[in-house]
C-alpha atoms as a PDB file:
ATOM      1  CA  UNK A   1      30.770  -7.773  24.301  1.00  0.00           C
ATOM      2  CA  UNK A   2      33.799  -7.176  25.464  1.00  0.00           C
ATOM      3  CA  UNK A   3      35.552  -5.752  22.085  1.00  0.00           C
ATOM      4  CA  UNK A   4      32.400  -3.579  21.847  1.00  0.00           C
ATOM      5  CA  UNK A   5      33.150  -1.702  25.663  1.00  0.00           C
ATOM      6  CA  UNK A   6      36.578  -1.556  24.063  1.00  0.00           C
ATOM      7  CA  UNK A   7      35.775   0.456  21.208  1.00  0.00           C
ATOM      8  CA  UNK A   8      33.030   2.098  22.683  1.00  0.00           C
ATOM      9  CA  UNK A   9      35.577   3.364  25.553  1.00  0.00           C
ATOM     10  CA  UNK A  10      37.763   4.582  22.084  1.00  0.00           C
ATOM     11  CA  UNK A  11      34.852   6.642  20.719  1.00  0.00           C
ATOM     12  CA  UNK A  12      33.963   8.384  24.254  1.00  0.00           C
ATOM     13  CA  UNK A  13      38.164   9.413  24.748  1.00  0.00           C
ATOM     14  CA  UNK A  14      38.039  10.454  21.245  1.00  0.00           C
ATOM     15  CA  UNK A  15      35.069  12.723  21.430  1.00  0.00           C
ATOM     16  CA  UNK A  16      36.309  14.367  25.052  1.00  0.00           C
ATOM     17  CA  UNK A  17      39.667  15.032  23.305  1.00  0.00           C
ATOM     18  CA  UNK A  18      37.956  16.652  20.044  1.00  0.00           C
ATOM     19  CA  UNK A  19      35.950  19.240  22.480  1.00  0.00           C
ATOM     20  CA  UNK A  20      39.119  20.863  23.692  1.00  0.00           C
ATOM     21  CA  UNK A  21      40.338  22.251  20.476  1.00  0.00           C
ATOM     22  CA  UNK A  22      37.155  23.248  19.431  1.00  0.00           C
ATOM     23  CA  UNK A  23      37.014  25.588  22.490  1.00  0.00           C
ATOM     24  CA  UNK A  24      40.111  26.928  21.539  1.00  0.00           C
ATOM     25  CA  UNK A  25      39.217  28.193  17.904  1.00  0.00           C
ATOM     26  CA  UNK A  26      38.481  31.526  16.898  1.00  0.00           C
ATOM     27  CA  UNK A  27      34.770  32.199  16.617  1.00  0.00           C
ATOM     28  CA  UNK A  28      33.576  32.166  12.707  1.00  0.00           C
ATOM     29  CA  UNK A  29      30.524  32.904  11.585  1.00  0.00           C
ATOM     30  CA  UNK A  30      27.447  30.505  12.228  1.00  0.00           C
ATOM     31  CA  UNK A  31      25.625  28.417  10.018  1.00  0.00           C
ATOM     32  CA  UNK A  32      21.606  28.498  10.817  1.00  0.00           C
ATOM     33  CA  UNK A  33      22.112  30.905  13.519  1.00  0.00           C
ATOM     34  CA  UNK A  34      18.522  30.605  15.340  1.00  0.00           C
ATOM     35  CA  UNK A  35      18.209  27.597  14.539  1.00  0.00           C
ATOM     36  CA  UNK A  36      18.608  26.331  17.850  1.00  0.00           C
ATOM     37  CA  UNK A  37      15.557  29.430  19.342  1.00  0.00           C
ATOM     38  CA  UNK A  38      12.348  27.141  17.634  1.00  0.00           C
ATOM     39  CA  UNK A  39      10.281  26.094  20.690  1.00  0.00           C
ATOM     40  CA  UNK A  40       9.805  22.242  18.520  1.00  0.00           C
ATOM     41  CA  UNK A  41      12.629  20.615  16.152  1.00  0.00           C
ATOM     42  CA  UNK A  42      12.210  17.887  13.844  1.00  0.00           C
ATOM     43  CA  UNK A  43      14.001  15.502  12.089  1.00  0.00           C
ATOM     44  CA  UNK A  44      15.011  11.682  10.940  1.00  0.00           C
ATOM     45  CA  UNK A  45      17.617   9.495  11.906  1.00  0.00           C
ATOM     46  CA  UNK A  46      19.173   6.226  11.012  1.00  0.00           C
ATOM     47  CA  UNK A  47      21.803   4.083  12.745  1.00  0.00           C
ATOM     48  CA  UNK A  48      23.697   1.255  13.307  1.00  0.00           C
ATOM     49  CA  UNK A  49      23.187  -0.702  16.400  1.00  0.00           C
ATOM     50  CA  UNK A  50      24.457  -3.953  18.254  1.00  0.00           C
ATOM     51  CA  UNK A  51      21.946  -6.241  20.382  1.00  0.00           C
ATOM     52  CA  UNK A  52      22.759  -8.241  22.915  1.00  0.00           C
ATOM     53  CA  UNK A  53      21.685 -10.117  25.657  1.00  0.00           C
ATOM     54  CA  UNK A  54      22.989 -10.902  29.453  1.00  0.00           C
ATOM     55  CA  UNK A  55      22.155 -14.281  30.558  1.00  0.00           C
ATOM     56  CA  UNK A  56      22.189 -15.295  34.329  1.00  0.00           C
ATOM     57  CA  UNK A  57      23.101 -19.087  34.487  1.00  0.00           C
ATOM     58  CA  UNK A  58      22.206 -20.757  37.144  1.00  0.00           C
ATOM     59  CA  UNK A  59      23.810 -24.542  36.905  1.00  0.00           C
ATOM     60  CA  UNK A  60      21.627 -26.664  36.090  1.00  0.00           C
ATOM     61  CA  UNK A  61      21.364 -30.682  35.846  1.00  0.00           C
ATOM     62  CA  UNK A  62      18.939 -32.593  34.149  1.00  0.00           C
ATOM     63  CA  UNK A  63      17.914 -35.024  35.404  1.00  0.00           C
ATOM     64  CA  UNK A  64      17.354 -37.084  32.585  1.00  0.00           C
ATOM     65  CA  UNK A  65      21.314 -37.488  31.427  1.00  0.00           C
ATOM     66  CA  UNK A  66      23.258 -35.579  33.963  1.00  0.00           C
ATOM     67  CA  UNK A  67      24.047 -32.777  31.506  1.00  0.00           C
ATOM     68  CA  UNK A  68      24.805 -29.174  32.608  1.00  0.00           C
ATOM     69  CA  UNK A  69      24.006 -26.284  30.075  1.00  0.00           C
ATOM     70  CA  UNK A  70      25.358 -22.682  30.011  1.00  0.00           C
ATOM     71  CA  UNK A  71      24.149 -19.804  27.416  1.00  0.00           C
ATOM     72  CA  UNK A  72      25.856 -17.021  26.183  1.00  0.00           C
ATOM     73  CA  UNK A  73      25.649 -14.428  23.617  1.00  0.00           C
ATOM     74  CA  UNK A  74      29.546 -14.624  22.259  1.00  0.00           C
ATOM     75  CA  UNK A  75      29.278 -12.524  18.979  1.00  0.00           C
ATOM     76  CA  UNK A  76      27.847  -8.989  18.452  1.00  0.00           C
ATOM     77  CA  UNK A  77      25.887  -8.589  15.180  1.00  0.00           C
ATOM     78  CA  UNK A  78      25.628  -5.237  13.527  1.00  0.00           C
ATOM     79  CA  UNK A  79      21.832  -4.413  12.612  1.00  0.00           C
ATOM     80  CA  UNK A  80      20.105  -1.120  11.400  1.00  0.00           C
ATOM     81  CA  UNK A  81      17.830   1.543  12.699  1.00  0.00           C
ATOM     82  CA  UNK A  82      15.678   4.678  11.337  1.00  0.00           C
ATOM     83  CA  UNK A  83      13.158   6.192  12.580  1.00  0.00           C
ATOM     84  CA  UNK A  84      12.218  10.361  13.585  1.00  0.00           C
ATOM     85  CA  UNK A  85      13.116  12.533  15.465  1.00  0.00           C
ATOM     86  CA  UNK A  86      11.136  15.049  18.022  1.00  0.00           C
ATOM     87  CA  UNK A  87      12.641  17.832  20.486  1.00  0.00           C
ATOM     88  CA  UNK A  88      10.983  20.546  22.370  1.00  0.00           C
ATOM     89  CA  UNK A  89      13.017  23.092  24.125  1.00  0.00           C
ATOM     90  CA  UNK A  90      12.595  23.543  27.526  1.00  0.00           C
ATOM     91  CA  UNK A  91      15.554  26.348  27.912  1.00  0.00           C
ATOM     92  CA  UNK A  92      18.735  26.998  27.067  1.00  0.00           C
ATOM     93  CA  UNK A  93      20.353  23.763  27.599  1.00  0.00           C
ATOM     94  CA  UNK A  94      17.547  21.245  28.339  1.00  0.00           C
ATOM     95  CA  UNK A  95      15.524  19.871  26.015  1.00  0.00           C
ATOM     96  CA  UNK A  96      13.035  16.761  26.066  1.00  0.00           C
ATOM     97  CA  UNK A  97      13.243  14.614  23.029  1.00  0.00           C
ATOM     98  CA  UNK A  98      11.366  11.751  21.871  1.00  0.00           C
ATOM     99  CA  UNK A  99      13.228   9.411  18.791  1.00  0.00           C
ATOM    100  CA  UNK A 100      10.516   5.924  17.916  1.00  0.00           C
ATOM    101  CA  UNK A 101      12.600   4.056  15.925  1.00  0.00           C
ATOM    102  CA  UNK A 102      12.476   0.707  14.331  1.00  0.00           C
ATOM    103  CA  UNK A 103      15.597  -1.682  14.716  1.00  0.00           C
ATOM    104  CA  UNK A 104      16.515  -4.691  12.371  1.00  0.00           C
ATOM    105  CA  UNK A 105      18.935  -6.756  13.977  1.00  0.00           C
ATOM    106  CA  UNK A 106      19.882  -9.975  15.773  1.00  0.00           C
ATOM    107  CA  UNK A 107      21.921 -11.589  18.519  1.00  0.00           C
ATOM    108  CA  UNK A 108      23.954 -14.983  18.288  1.00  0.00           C
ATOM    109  CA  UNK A 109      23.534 -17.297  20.989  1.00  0.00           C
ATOM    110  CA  UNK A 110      25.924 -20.395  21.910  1.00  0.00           C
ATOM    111  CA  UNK A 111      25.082 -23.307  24.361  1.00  0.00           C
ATOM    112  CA  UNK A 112      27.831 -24.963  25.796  1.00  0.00           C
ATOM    113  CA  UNK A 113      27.577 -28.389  27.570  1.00  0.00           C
ATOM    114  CA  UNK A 114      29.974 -28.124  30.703  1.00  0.00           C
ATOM    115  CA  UNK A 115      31.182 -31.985  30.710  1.00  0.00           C
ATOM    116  CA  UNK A 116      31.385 -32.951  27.300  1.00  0.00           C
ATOM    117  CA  UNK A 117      32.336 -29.811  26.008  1.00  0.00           C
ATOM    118  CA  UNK A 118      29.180 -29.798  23.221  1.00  0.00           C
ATOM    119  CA  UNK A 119      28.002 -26.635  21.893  1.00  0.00           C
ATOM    120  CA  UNK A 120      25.073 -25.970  20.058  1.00  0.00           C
ATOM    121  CA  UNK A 121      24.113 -22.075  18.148  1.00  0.00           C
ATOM    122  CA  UNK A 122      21.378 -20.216  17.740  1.00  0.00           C
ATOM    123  CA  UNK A 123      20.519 -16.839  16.000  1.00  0.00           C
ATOM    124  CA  UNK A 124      18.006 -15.052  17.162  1.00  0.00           C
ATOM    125  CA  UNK A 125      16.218 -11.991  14.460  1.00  0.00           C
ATOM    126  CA  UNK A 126      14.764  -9.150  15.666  1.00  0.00           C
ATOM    127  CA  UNK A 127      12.462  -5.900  15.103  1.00  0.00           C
ATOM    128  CA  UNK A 128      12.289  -4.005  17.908  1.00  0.00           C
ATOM    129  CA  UNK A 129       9.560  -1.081  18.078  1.00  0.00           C
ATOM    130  CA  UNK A 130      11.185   1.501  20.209  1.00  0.00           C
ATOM    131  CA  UNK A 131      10.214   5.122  21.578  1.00  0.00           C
ATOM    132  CA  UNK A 132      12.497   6.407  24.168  1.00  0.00           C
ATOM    133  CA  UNK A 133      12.581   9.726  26.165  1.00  0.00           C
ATOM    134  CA  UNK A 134      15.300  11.390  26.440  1.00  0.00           C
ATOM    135  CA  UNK A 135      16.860  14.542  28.335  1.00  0.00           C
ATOM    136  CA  UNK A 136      19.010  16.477  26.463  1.00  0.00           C
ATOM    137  CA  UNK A 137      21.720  18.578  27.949  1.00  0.00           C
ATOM    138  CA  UNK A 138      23.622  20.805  25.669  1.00  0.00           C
ATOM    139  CA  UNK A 139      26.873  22.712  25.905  1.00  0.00           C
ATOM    140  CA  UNK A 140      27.002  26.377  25.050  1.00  0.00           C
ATOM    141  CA  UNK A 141      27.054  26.510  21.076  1.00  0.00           C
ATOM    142  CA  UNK A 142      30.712  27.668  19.649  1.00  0.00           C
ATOM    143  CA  UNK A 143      30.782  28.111  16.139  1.00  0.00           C
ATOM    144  CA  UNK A 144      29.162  25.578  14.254  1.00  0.00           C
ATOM    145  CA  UNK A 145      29.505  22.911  16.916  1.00  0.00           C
ATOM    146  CA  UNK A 146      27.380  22.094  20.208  1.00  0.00           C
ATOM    147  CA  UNK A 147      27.833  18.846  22.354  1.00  0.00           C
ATOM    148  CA  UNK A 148      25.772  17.363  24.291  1.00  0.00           C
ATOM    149  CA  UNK A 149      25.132  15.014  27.006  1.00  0.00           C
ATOM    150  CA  UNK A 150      21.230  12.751  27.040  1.00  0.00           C
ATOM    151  CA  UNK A 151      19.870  10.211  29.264  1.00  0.00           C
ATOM    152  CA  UNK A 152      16.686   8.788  29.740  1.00  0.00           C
ATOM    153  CA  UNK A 153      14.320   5.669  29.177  1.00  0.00           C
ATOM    154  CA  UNK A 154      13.278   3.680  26.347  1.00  0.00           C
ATOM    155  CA  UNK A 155      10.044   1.019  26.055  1.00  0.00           C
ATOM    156  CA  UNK A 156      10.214  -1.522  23.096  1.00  0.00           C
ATOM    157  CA  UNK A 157       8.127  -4.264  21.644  1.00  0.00           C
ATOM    158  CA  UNK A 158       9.822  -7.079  19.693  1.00  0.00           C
ATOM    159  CA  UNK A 159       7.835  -8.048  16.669  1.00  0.00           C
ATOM    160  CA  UNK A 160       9.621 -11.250  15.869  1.00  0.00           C
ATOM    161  CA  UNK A 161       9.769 -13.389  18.804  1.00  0.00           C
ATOM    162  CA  UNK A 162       9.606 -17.270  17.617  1.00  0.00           C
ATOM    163  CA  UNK A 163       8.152 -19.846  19.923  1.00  0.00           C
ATOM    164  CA  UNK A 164      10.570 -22.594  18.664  1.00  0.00           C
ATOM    165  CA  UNK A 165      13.467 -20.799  19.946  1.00  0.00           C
ATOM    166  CA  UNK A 166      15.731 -22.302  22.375  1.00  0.00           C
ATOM    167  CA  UNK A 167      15.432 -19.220  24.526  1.00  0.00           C
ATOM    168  CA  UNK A 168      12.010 -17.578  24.311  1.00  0.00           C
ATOM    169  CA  UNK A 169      12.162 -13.966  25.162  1.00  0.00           C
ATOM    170  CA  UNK A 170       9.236 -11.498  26.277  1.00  0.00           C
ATOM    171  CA  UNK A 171       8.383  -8.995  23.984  1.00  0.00           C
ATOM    172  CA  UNK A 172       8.324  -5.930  25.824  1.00  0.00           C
ATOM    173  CA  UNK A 173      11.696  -4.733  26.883  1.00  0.00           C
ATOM    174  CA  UNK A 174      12.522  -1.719  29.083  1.00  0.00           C
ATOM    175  CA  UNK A 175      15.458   0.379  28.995  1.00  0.00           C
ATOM    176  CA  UNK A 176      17.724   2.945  30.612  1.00  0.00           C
ATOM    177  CA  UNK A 177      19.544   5.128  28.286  1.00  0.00           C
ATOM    178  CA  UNK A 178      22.846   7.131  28.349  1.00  0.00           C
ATOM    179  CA  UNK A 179      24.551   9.211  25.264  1.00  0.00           C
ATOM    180  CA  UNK A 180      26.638  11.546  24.101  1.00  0.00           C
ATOM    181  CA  UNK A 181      26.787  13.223  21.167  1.00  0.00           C
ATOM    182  CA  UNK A 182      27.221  17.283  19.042  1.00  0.00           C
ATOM    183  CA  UNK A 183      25.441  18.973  16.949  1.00  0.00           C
ATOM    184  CA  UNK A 184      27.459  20.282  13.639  1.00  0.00           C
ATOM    185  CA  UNK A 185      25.614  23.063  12.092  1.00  0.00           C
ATOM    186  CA  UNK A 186      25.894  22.227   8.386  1.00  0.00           C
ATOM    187  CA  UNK A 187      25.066  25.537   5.531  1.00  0.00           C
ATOM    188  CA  UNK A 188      21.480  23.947   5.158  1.00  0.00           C
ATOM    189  CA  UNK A 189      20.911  21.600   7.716  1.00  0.00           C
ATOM    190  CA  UNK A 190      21.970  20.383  11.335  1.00  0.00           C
ATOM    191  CA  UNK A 191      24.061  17.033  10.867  1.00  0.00           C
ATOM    192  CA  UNK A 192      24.260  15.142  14.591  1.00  0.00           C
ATOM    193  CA  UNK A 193      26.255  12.343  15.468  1.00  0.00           C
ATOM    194  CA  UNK A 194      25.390  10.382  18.637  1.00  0.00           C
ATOM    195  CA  UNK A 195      26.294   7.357  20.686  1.00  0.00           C
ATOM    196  CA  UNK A 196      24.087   6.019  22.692  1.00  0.00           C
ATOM    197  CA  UNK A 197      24.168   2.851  25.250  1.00  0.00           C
ATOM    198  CA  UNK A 198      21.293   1.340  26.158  1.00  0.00           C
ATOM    199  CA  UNK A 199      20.708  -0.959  29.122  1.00  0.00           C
ATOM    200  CA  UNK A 200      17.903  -3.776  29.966  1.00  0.00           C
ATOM    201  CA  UNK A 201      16.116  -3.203  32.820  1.00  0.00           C
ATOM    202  CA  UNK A 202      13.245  -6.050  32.906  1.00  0.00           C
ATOM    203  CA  UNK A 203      14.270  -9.942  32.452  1.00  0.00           C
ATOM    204  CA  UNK A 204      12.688 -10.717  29.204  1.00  0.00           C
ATOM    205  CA  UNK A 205      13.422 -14.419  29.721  1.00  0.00           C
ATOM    206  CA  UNK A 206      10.164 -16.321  29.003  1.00  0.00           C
ATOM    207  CA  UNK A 207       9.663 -20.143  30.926  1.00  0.00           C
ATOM    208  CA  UNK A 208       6.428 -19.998  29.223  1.00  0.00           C
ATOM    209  CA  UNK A 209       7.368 -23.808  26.888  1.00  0.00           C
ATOM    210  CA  UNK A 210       3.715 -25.070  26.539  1.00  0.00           C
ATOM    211  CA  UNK A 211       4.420 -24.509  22.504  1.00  0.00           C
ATOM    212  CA  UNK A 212       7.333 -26.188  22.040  1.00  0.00           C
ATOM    213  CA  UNK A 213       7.555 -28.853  20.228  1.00  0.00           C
ATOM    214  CA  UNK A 214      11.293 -29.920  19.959  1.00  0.00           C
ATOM    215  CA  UNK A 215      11.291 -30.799  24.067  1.00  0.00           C
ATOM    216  CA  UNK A 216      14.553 -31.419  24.057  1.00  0.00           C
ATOM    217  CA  UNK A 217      15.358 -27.656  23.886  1.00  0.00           C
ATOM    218  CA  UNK A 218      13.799 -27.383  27.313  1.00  0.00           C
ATOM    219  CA  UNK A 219      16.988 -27.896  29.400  1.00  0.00           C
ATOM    220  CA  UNK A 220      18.721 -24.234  27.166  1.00  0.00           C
ATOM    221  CA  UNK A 221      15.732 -22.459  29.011  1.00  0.00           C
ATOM    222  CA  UNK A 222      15.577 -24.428  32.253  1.00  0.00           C
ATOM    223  CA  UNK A 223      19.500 -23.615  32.822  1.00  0.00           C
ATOM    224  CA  UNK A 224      19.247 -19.875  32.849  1.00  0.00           C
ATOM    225  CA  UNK A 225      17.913 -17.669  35.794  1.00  0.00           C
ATOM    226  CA  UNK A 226      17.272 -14.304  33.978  1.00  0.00           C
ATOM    227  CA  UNK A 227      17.852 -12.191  30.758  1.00  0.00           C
ATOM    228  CA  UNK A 228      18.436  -8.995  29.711  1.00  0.00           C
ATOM    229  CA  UNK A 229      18.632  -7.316  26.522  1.00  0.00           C
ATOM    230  CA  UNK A 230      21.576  -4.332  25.952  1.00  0.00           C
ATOM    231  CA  UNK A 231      22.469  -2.083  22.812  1.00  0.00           C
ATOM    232  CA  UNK A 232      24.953   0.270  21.835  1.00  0.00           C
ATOM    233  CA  UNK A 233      24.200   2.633  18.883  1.00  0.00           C
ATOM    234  CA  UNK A 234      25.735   5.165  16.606  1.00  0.00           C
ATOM    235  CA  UNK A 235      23.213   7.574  15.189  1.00  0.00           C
ATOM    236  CA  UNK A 236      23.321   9.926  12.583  1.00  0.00           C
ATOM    237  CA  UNK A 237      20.442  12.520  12.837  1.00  0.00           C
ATOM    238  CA  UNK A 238      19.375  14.859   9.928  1.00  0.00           C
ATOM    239  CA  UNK A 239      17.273  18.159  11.333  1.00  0.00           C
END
């Protein structure tokens, strides 16, 4: 997770510095000039994302043999996304948008044992049903370039879940959504690249065991408090 902040951090410094000398060119002429005047836009996307998942530990010992388990997500996964894309203008700079989007990825889980020093992996698939809502706000356009800034909030519903998993998640996830991104105004079409962070607001951990059969997974679940899921994506939108 923490490589991912650092190259995140990399991408936002790179795009701040790239909006300076576009300000400072000499105005050309426009591609799709009124494009940007339709009351409704439309379009498709795909994407690369990461998923992860934030576990709270809480310490415990079983009972049974004394052990102590802790989880952790330790290695970020890349998966991929597509879905559409839906804006309506609500004025010159803020626009409501709507993107449901299907994600294929998966997160990579490691169990350590605190006094023996035993770990134990998992990896966990997922398809994640998303529709977020976003507001857009957009920079005046110059030339063929307009950033923007979006936040908003995203429901999803995980198609995959397994029972037998070590951890059992919930399938609905909530989350809160933060982005950046600009629109280049192509000859024929409007190319937009965006990154966007997404944050877990709702534990998703599930205590629900009654269908487990391996028992002895019980004490991965019984050691951990709360989870929540977290992605970071770069988009690539086609309007």
């Amino acid at each position: 997770m923490r490589r991912l902040r650092i190259i995140s951090i990399i991408l936002l410094a790179a795009f701040l510095c790239g909006v300076e000398p576009l300000c400072a060119q000499r105005r050309k002429v426009q591609n799709k000039p009124y494009i940007d005047n339709r009351r409704f836009h439309y379009g498709f996307l795909c994407a690369v994302h990461s998923q992860g998942i934030d576990f709270e530990n809480n310490g415990h010992v079983s009972t049974e043999n004394g052990q102590q388990w802790y989880s952790v997500n330790d290695r970020q996964d890349i998966g991929f996304s597509v879905g559409v894309l839906g804006e309506w203008r609500l004025d010159k700079y803020f626009a409501l948008r709507t993107t449901p989007t299907i994600h294929f990825g998966q997160k990579h889980l490691t169990f350590h044992e605190q006094g023996t020093g035993r770990e134990t992996t998992e990896t966990q698939r997922s398809t994640l049903i998303a529709v977020p809502v976003d507001i857009k706000f957009s920079a005046l356009r110059f030339n063929n370039h307009r950033p923007y800034l979006l936040a908003g909030f995203c429901p999803a519903y995980d198609l995959t879940g397994h029972k037998q998993d070590a951890i059992l998640t919930k399938p609905l996830q909530m989350f809160a959504e933060v982005g950046l991104g600009c629109d280049f105004y192509m000859p024929f079409f409007k190319l937009i690249p965006e990154l966007k962070f997404c944050i877990g607001l709702n534990n998703i951990l599930d205590k629900d065991r009654k269908d487990l059969r391996d028992k002895s997974k019980l004490v991965y679940s019984e050691s951990v408090n709360s989870a929540r899921s977290n992605m970071v994506m770069l988009t690539f939108y086609f309007e």
